[in-house]
Protein backbone atom coordinates (compact mmCIF):
# COMPACT_ATOMS: atom_id res chain seq x y z
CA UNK A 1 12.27 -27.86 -9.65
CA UNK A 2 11.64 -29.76 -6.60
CA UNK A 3 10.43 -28.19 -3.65
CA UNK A 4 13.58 -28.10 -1.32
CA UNK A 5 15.18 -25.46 1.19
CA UNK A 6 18.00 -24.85 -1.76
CA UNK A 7 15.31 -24.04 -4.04
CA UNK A 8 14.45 -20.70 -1.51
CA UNK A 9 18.38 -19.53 -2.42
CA UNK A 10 18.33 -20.38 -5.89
CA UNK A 11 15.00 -18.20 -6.48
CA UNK A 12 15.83 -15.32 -4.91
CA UNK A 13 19.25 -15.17 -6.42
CA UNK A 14 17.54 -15.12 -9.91
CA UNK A 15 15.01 -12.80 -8.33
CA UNK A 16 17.88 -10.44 -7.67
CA UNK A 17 19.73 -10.96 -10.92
CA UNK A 18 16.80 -10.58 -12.56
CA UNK A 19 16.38 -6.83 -10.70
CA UNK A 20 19.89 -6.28 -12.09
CA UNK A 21 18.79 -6.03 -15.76
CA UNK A 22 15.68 -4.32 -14.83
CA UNK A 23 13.29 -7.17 -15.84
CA UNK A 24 11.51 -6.30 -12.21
CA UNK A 25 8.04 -8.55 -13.33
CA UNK A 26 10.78 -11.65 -13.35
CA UNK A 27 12.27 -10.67 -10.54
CA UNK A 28 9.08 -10.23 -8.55
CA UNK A 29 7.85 -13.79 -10.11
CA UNK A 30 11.33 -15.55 -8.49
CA UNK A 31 11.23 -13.87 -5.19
CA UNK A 32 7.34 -14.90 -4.99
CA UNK A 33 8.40 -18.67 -5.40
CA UNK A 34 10.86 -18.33 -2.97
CA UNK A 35 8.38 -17.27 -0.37
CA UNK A 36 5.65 -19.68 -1.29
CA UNK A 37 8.37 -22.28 -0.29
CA UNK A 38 9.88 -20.16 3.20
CA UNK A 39 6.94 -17.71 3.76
CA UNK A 40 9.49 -15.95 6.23
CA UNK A 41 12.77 -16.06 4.05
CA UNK A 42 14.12 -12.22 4.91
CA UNK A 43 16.02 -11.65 2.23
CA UNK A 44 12.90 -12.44 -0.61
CA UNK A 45 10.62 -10.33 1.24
CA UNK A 46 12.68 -7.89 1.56
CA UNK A 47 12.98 -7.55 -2.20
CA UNK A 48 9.59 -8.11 -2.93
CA UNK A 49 8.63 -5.04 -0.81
CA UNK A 50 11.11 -2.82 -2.76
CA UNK A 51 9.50 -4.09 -5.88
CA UNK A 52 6.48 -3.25 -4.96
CA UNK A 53 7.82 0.49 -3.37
CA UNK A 54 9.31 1.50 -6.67
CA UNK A 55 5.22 0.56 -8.35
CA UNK A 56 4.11 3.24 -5.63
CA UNK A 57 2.10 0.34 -3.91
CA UNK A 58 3.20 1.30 -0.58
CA UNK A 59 0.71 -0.53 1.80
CA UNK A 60 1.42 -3.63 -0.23
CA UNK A 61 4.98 -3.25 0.15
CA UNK A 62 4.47 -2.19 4.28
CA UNK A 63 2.55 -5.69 4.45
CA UNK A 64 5.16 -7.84 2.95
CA UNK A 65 7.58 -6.05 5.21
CA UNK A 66 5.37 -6.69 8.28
CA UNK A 67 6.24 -10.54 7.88
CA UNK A 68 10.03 -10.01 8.15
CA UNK A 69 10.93 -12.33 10.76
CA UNK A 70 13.80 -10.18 11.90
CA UNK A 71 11.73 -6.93 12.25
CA UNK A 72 12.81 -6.05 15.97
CA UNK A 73 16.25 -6.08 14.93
CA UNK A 74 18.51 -3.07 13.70
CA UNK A 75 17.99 -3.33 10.14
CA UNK A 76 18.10 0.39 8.31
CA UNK A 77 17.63 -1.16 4.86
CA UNK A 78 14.15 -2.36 6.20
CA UNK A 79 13.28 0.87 8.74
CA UNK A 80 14.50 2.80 5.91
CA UNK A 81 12.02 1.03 3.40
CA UNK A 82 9.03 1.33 6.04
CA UNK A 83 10.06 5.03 6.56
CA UNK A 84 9.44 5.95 3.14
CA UNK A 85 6.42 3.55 3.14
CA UNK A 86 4.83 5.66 5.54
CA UNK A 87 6.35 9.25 3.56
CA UNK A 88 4.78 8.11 0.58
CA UNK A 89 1.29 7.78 2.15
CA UNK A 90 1.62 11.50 3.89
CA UNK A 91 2.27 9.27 7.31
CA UNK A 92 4.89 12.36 8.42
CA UNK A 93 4.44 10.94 12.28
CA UNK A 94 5.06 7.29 11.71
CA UNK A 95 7.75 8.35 9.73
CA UNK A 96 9.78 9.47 12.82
């Protein structure tokens, strides 16, 4: 593949189809590529840190979220993730 802004689309829809059939290293792999070509694509990162939620690697997953460009806006999937980020690590306060 050639490195080109269709490229970031392509890999995370395999990333995602990959998640489908539960082949979650794959997926991770994809979404990866994805952001080593848009470091800020939302939608890849946002998978990636719900891979890495379901391995229990919480502060891994709260750092990948941390680089969601759209972080300030209303986005429950991804306050929702970071809640149980923090729930996870016994965070109870930052959880509210």
């Amino acid at each position: 593949f050639s490195v080109a802004p269709g490229n970031i689309e392509l890999f995370t829809d395999l990333g995602i189809m990959y998640l489908k059939i539960n082949e979650v290293d794959r997926a991770y792999d994809k979404l990866q590529e994805a952001i080593a070509i848009e470091p800020n694509h939302t939608l890849s990162l946002l998978a990636s840190g719900a891979i890495l939620q379901t391995k229990n690697e919480s502060e891994a997953a709260l750092n990948v979220y941390k680089r969601v460009p759209s972080l300030q806006d209303e986005s429950f999937e991804l306050w929702n993730n970071i809640g149980m980020c923090f729930y996870r690590k016994n965070k109870l306060i930052a959880v509210i």
